[in-house]
PDB file of N, CA and C in Angstrom:
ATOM      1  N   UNK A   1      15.208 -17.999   3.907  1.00  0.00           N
ATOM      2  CA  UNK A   1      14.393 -17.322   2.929  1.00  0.00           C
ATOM      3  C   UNK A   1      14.398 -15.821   3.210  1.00  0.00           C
ATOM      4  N   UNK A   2      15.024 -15.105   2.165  1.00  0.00           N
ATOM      5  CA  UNK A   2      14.630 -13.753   2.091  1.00  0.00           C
ATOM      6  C   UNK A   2      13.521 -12.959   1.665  1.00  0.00           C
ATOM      7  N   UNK A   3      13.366 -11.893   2.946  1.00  0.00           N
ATOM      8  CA  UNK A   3      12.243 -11.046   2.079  1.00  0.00           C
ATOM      9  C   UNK A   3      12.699  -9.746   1.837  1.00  0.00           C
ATOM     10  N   UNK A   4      11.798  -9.135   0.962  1.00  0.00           N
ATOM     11  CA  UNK A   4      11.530  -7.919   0.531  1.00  0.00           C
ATOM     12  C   UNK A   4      10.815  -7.533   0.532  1.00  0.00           C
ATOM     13  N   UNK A   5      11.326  -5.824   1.151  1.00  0.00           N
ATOM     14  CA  UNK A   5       9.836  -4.836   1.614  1.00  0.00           C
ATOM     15  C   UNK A   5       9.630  -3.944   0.625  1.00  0.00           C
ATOM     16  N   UNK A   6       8.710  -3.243   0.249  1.00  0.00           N
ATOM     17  CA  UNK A   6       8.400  -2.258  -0.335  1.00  0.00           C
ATOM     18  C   UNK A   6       7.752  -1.460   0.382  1.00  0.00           C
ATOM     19  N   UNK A   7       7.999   0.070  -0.157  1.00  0.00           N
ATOM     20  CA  UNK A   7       7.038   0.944   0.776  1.00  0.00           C
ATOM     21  C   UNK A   7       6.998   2.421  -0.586  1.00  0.00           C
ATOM     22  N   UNK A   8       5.597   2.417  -1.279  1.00  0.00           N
ATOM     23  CA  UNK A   8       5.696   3.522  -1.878  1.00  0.00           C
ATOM     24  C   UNK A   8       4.621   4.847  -1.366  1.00  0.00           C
ATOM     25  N   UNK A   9       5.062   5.907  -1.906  1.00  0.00           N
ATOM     26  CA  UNK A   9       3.872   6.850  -1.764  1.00  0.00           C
ATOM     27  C   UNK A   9       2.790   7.314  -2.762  1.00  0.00           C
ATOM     28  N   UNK A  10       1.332   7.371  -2.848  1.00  0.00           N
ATOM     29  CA  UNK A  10       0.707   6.973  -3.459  1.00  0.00           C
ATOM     30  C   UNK A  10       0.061   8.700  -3.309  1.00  0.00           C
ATOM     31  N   UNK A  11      -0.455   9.286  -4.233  1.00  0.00           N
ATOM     32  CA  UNK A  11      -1.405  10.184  -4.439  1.00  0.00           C
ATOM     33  C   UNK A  11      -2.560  10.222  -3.215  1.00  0.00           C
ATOM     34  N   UNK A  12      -3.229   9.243  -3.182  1.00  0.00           N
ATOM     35  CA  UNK A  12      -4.831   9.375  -2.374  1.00  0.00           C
ATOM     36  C   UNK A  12      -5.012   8.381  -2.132  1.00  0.00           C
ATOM     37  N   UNK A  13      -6.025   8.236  -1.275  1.00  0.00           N
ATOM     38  CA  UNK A  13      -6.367   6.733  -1.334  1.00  0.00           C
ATOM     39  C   UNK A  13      -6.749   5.977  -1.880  1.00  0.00           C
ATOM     40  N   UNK A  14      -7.581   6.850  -3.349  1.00  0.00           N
ATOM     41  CA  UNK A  14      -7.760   6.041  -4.634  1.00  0.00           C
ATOM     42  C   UNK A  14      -6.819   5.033  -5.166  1.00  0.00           C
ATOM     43  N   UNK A  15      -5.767   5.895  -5.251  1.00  0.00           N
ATOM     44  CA  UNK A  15      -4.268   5.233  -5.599  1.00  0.00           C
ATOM     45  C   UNK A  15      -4.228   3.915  -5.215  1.00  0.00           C
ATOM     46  N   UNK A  16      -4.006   4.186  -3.407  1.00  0.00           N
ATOM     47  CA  UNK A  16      -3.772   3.015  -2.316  1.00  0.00           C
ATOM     48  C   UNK A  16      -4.942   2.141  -2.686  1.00  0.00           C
ATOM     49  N   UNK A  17      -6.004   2.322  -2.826  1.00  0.00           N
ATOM     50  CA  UNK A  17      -7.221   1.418  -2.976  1.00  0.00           C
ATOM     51  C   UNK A  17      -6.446   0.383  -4.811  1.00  0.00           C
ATOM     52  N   UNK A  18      -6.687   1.098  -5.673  1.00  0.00           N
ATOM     53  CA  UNK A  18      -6.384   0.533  -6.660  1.00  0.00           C
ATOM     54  C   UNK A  18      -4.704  -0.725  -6.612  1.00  0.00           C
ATOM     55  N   UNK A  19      -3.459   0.254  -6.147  1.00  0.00           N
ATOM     56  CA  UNK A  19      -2.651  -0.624  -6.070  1.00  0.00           C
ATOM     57  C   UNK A  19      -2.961  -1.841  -5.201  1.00  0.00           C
ATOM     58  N   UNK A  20      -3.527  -1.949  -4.134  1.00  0.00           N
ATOM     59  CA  UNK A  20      -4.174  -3.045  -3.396  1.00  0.00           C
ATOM     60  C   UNK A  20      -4.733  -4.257  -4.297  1.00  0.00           C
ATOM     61  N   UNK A  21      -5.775  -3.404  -5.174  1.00  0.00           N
ATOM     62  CA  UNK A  21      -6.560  -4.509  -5.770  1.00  0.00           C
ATOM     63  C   UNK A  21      -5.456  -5.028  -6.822  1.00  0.00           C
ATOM     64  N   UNK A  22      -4.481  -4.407  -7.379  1.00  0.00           N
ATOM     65  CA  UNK A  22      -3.719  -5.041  -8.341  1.00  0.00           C
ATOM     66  C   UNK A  22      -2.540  -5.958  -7.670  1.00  0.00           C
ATOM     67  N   UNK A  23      -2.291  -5.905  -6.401  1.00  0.00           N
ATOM     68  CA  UNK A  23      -0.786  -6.667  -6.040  1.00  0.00           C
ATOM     69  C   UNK A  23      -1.878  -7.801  -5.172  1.00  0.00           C
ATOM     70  N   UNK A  24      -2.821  -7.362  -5.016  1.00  0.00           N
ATOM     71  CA  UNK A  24      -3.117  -8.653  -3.284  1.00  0.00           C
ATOM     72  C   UNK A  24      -3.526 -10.023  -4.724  1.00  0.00           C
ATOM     73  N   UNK A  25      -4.045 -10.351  -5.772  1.00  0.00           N
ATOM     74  CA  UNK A  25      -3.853 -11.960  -6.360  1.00  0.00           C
ATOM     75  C   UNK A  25      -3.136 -11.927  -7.160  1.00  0.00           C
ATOM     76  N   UNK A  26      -1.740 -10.702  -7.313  1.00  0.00           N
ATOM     77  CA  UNK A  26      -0.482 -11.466  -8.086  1.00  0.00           C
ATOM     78  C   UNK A  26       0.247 -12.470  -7.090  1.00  0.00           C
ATOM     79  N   UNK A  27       0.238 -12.733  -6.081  1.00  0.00           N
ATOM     80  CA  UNK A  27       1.424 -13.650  -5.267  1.00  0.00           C
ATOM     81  C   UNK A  27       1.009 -14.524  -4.417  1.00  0.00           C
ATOM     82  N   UNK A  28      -0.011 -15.279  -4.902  1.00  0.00           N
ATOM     83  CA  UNK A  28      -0.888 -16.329  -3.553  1.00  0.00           C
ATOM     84  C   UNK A  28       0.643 -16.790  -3.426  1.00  0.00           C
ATOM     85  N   UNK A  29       0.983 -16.969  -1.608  1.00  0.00           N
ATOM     86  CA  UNK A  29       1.983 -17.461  -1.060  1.00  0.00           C
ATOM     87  C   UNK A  29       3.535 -16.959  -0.902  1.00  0.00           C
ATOM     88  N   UNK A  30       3.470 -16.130  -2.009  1.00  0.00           N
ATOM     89  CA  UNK A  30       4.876 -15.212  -2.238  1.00  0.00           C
ATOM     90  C   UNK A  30       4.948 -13.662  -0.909  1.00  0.00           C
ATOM     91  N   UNK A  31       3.308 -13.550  -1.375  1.00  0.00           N
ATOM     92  CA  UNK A  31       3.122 -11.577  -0.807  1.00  0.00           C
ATOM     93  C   UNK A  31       2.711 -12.093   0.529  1.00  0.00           C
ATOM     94  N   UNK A  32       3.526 -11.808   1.840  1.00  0.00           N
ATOM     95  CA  UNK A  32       3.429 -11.983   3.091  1.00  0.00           C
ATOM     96  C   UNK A  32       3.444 -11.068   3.740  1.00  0.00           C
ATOM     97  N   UNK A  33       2.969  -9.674   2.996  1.00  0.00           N
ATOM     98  CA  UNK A  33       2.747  -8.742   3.563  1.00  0.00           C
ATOM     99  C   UNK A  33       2.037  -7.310   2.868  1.00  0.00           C
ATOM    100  N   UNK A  34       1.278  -6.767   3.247  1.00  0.00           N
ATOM    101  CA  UNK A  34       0.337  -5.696   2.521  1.00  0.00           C
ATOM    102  C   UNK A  34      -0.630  -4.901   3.199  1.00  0.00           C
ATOM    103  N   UNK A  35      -0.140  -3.338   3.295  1.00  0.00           N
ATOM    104  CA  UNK A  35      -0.611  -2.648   3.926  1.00  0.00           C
ATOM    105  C   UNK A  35      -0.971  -1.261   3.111  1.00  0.00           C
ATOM    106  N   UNK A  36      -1.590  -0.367   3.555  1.00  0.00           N
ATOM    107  CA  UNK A  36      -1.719   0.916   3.739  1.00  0.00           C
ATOM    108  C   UNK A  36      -1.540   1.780   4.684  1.00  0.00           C
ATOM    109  N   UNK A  37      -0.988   3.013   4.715  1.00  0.00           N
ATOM    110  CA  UNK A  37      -0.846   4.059   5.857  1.00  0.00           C
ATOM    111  C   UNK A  37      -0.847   5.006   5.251  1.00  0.00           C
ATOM    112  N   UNK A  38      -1.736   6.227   6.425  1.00  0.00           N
ATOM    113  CA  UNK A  38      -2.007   7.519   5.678  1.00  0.00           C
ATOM    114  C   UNK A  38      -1.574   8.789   7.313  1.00  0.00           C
ATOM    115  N   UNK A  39      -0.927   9.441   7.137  1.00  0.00           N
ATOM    116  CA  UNK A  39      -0.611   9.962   8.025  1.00  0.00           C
ATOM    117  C   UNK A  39      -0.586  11.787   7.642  1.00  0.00           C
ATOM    118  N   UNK A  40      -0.228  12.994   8.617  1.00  0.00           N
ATOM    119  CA  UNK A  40      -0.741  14.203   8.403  1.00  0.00           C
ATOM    120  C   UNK A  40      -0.943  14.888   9.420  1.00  0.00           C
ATOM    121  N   UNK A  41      -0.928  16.328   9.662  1.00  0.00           N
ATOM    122  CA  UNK A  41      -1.753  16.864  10.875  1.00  0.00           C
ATOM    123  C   UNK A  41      -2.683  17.098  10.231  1.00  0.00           C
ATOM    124  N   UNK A  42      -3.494  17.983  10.746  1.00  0.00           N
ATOM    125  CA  UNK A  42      -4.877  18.836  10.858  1.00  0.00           C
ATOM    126  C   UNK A  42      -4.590  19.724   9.386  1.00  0.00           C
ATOM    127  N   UNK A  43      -3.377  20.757   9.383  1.00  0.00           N
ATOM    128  CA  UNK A  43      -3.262  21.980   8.290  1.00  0.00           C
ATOM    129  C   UNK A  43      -2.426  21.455   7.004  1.00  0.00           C
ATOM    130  N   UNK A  44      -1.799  20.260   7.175  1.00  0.00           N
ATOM    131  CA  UNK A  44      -1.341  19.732   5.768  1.00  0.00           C
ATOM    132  C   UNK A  44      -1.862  18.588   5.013  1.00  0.00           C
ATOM    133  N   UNK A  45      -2.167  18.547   3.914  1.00  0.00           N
ATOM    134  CA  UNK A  45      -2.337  16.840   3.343  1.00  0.00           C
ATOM    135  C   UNK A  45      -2.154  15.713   3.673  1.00  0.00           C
ATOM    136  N   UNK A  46      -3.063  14.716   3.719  1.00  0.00           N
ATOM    137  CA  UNK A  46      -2.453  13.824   3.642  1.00  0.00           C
ATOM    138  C   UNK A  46      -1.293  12.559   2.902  1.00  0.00           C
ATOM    139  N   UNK A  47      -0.734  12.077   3.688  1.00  0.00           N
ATOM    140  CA  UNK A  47       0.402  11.496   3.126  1.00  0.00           C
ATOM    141  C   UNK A  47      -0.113   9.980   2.718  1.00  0.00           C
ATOM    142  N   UNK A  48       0.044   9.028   1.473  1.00  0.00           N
ATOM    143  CA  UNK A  48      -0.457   7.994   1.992  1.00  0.00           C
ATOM    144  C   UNK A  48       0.712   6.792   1.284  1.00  0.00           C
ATOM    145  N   UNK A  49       0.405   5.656   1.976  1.00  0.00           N
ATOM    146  CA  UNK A  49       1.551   4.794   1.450  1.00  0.00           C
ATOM    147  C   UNK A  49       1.326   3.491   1.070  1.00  0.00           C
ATOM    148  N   UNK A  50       2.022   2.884   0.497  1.00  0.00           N
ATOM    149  CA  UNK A  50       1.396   1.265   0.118  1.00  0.00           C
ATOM    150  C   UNK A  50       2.360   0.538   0.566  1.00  0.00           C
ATOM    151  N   UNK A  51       2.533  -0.075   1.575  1.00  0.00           N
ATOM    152  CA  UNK A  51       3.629  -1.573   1.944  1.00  0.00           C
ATOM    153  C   UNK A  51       3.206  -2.809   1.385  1.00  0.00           C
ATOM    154  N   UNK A  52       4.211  -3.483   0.757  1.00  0.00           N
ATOM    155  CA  UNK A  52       4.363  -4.622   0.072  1.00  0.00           C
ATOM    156  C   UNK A  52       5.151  -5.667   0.889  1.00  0.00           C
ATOM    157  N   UNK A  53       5.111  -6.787   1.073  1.00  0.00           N
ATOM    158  CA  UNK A  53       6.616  -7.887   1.342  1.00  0.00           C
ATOM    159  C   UNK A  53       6.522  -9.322   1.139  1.00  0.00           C
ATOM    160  N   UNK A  54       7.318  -9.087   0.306  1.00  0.00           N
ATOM    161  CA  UNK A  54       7.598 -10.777  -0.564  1.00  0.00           C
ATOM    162  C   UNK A  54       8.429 -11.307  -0.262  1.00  0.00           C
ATOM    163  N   UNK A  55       8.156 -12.863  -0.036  1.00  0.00           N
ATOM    164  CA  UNK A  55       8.790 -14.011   0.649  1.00  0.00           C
ATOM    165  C   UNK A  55       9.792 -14.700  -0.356  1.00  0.00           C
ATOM    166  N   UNK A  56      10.901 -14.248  -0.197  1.00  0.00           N
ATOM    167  CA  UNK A  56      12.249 -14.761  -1.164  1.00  0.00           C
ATOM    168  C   UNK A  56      11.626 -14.646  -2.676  1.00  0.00           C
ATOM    169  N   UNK A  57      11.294 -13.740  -2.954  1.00  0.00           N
ATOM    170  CA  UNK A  57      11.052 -12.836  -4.393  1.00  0.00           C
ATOM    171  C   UNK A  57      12.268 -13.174  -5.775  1.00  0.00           C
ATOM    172  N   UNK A  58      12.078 -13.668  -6.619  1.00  0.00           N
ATOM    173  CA  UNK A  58      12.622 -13.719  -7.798  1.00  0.00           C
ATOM    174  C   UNK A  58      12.908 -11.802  -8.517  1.00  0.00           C
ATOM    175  N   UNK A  59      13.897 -11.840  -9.138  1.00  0.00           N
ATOM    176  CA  UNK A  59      13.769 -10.490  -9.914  1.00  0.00           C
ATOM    177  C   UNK A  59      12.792 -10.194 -10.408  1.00  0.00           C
ATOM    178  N   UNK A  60      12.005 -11.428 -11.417  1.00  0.00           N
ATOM    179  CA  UNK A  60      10.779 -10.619 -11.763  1.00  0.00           C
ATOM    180  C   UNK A  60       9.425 -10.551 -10.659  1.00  0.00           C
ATOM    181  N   UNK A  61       9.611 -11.447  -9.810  1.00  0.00           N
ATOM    182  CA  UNK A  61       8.876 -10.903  -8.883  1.00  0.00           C
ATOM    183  C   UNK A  61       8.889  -9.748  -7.849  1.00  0.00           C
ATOM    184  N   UNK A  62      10.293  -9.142  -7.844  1.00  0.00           N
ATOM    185  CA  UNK A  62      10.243  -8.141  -7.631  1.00  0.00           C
ATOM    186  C   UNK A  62      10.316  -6.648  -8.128  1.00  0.00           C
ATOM    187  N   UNK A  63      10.607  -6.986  -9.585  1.00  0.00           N
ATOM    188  CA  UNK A  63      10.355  -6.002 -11.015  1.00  0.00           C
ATOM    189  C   UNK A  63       8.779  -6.134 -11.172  1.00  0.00           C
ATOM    190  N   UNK A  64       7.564  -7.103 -10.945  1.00  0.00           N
ATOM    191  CA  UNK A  64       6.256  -7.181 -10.978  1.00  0.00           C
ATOM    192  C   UNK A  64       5.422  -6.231  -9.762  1.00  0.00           C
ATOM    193  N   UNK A  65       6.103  -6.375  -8.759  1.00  0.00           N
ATOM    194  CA  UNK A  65       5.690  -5.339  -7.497  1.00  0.00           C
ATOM    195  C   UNK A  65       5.643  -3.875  -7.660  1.00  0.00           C
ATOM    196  N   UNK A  66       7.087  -3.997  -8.285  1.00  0.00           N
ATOM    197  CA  UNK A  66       7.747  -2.088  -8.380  1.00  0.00           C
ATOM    198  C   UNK A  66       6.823  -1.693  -9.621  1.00  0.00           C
ATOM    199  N   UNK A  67       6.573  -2.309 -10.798  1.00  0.00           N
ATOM    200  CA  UNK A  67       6.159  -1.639 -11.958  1.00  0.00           C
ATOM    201  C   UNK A  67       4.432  -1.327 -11.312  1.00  0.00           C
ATOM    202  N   UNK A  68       3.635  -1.819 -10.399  1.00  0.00           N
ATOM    203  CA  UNK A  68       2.719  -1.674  -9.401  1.00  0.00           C
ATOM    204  C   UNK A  68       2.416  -0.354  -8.685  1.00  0.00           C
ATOM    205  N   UNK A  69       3.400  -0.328  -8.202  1.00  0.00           N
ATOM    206  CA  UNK A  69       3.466   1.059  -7.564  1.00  0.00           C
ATOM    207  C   UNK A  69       3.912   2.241  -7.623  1.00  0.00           C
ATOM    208  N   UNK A  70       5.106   1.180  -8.541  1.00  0.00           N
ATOM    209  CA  UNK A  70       5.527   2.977  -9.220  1.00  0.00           C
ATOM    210  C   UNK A  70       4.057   3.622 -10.458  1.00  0.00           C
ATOM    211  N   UNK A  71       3.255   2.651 -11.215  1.00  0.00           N
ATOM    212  CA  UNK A  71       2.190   3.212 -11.625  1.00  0.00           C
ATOM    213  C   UNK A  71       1.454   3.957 -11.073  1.00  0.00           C
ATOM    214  N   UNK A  72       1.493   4.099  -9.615  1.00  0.00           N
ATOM    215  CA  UNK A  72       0.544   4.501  -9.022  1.00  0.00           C
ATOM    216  C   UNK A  72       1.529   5.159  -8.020  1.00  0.00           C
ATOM    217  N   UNK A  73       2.583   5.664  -7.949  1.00  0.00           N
ATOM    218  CA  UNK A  73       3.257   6.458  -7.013  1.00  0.00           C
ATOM    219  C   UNK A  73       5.000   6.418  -6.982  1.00  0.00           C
ATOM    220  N   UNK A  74       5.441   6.567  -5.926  1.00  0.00           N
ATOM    221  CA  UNK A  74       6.905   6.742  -6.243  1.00  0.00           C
ATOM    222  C   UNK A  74       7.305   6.212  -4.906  1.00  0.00           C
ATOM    223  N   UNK A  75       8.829   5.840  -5.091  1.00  0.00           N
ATOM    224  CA  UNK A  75       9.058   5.056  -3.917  1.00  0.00           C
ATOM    225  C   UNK A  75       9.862   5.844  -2.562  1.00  0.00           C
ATOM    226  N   UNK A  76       9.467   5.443  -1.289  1.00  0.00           N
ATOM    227  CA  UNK A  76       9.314   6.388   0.053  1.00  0.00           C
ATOM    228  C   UNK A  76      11.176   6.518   0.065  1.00  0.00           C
ATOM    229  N   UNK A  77      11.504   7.364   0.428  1.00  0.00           N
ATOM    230  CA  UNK A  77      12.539   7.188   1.095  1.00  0.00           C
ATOM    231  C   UNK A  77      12.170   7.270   2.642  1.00  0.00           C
ATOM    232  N   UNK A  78      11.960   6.350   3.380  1.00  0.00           N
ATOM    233  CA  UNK A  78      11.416   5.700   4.543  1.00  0.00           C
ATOM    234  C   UNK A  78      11.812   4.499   4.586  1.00  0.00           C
ATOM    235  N   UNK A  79      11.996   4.168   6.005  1.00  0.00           N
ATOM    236  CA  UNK A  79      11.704   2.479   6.050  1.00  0.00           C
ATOM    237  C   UNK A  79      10.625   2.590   7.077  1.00  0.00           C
ATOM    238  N   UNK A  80      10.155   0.975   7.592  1.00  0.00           N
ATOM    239  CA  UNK A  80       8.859   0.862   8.034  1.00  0.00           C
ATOM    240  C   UNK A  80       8.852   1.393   9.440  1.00  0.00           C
ATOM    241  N   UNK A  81      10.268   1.600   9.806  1.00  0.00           N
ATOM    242  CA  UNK A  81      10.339   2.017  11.410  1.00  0.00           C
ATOM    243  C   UNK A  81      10.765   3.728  11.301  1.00  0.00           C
ATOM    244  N   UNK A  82      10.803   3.781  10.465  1.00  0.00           N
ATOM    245  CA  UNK A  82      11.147   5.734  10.006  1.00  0.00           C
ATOM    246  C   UNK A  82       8.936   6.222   9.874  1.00  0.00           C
ATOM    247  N   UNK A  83       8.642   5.333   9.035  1.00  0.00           N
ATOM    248  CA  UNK A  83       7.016   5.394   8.965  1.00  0.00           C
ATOM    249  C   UNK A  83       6.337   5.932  10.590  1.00  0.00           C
ATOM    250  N   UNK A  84       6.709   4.582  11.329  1.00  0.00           N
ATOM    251  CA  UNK A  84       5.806   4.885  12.476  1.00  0.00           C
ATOM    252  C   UNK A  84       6.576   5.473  13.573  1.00  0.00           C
ATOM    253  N   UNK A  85       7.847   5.393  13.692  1.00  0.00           N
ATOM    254  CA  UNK A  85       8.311   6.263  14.399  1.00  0.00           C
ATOM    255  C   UNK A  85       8.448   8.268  14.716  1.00  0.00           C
ATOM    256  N   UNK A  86       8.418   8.163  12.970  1.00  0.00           N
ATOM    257  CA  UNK A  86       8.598   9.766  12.382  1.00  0.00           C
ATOM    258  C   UNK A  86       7.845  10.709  13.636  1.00  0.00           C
ATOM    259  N   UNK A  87       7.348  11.685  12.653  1.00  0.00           N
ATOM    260  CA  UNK A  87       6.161  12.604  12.505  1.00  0.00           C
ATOM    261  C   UNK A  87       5.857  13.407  11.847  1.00  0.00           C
ATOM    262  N   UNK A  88       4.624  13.944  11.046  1.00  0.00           N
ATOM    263  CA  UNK A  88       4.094  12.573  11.855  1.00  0.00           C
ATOM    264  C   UNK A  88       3.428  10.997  11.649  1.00  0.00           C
ATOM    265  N   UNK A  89       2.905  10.825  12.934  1.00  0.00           N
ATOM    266  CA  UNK A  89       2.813   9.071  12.744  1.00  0.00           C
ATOM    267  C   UNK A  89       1.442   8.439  12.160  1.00  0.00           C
ATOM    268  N   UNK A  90       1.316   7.596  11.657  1.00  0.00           N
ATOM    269  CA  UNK A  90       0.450   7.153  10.779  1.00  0.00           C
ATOM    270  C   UNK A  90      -1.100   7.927  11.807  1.00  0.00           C
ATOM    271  N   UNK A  91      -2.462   7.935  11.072  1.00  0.00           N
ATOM    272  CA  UNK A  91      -3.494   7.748  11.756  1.00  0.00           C
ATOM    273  C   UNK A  91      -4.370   6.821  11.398  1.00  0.00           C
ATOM    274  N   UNK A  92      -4.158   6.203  10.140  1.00  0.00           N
ATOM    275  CA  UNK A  92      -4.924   5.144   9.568  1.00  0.00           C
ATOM    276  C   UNK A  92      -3.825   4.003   8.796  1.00  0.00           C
ATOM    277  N   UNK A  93      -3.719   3.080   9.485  1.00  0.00           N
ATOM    278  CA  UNK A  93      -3.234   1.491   9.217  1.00  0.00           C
ATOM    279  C   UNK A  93      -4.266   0.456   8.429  1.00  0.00           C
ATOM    280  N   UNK A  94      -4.214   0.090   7.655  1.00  0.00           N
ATOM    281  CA  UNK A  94      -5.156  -1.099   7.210  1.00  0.00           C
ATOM    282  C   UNK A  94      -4.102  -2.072   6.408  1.00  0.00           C
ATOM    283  N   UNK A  95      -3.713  -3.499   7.293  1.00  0.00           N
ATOM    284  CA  UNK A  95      -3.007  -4.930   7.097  1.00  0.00           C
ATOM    285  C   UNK A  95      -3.837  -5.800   6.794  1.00  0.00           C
ATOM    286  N   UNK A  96      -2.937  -7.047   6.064  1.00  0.00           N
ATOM    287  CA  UNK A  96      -4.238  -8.189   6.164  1.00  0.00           C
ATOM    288  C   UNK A  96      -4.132  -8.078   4.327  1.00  0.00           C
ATOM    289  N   UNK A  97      -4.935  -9.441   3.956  1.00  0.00           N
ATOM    290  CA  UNK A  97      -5.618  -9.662   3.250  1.00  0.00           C
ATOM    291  C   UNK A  97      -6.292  -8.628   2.202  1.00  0.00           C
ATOM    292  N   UNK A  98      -5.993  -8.806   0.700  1.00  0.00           N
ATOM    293  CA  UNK A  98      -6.421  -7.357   0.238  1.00  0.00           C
ATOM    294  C   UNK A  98      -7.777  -6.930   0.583  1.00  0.00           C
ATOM    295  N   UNK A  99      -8.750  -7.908   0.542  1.00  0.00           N
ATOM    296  CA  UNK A  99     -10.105  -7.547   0.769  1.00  0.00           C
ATOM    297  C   UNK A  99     -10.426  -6.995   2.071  1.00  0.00           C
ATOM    298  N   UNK A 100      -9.368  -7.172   2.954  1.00  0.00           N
ATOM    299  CA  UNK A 100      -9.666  -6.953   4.787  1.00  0.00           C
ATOM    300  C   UNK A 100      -9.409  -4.922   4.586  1.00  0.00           C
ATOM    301  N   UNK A 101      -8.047  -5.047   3.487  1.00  0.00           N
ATOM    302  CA  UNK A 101      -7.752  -3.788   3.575  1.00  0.00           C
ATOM    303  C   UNK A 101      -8.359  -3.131   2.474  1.00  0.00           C
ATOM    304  N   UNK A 102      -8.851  -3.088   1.715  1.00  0.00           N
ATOM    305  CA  UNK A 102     -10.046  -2.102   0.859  1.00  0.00           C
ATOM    306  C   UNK A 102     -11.493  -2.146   1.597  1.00  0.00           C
ATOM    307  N   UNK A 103     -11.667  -3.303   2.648  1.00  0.00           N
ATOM    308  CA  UNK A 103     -12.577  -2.672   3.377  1.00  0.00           C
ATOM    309  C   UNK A 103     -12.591  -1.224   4.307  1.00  0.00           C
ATOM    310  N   UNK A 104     -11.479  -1.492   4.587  1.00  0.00           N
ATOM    311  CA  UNK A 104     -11.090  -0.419   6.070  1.00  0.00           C
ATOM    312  C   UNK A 104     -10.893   0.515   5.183  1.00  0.00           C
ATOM    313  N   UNK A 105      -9.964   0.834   3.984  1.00  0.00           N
ATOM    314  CA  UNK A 105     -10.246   1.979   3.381  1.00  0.00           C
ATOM    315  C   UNK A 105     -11.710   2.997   2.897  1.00  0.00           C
ATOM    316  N   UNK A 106     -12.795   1.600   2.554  1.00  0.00           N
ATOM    317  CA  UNK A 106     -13.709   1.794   2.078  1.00  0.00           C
ATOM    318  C   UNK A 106     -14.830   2.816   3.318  1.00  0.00           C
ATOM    319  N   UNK A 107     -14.087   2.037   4.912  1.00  0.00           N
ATOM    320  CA  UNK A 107     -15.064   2.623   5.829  1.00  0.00           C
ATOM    321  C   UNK A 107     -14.182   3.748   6.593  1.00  0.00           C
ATOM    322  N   UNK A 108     -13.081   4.226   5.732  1.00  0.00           N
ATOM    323  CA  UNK A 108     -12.741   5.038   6.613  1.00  0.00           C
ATOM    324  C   UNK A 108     -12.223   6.464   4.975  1.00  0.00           C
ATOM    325  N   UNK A 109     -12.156   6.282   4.202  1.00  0.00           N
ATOM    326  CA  UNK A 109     -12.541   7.269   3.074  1.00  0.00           C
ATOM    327  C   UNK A 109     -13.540   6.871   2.115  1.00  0.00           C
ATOM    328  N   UNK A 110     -14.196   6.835   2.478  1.00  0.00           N
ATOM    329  CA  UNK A 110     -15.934   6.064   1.380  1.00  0.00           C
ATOM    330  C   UNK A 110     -15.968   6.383  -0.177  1.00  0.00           C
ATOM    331  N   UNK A 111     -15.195   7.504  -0.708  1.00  0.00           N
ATOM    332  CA  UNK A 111     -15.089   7.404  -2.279  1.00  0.00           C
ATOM    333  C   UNK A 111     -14.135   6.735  -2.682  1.00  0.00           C
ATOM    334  N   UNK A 112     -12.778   5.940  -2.133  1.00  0.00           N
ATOM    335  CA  UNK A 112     -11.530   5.995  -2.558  1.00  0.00           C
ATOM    336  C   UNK A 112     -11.467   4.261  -3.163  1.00  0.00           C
ATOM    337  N   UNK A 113     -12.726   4.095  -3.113  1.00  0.00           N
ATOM    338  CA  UNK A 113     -12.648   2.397  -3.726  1.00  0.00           C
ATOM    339  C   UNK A 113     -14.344   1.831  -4.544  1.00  0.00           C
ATOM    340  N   UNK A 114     -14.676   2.726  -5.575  1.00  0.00           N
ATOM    341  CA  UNK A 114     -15.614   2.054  -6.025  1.00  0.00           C
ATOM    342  C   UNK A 114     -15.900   0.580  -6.668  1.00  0.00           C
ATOM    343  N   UNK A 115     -15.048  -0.122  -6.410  1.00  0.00           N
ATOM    344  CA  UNK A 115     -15.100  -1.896  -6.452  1.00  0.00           C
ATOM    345  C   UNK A 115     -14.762  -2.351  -7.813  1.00  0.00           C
ATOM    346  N   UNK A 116     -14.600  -3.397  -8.087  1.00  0.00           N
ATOM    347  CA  UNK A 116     -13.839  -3.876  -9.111  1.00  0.00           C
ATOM    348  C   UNK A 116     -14.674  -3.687 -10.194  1.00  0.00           C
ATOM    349  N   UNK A 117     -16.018  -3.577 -10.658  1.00  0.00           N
ATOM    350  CA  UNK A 117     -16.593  -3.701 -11.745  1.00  0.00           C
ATOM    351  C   UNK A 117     -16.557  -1.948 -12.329  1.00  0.00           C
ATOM    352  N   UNK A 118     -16.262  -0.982 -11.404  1.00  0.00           N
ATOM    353  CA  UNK A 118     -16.119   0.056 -12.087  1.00  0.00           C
ATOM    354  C   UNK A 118     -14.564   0.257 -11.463  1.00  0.00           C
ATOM    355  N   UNK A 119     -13.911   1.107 -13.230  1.00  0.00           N
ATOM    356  CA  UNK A 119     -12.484   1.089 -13.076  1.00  0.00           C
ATOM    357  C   UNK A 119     -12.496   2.405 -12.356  1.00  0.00           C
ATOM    358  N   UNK A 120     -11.048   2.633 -11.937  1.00  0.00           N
ATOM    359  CA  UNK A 120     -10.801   3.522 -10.844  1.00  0.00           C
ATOM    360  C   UNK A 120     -10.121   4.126 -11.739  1.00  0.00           C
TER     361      UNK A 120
END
């Protein structure tokens, strides 16, 4: 079984918050992987990113991912070991479960996810 990774770059963490809530219940069993990373020094912006990875993905399941993130950003020229190896290197990781990771966003940029009943 093949997978496929995705890795895009997203505006803010609004972005990252929103694409989260839209990919983590398209793929019960397919999406075996889903992250955020936001990386930066001190005097420049931050950078932030959305990782995806689907477990032997159909075309449209992997045309359903991309139309996801490219809504909400553009895709890294990175791979996941260019990410944490670079510099610089991530300072905020949040894996897991979408709800595990809009928490950690939620407690580590507090505007960037006002919850599903108000749209983002």
């Amino acid at each position: 079984m093949a997978e496929k990774s995705f890795i895009y770059q997203v505006p803010d963490a609004r972005a990252a918050a929103t694409a989260i809530r839209e990919l983590d219940p398209m793929y019960q069993g397919k999406l075996v992987g889903l992250a955020v990373f936001a990386r930066g020094f001190k005097d420049n912006p931050e950078e932030f990113f959305v990782f995806a990875n689907l477990e032997s993905p159909t075309a449209d399941d992997a045309s359903m991912v991309v139309g996801v993130l490219e809504s909400h950003g553009r895709m890294a020229d990175l791979t996941f070991d260019m990410l944490f190896q670079g510099n610089p290197r991530p300072h905020f990781v949040a894996s897991g479960l979408g709800e595990q990771i809009l928490a950690s966003i939620r407690a580590y940029y507090p505007n960037a996810d006002p919850g599903p009943e108000k749209p983002i």
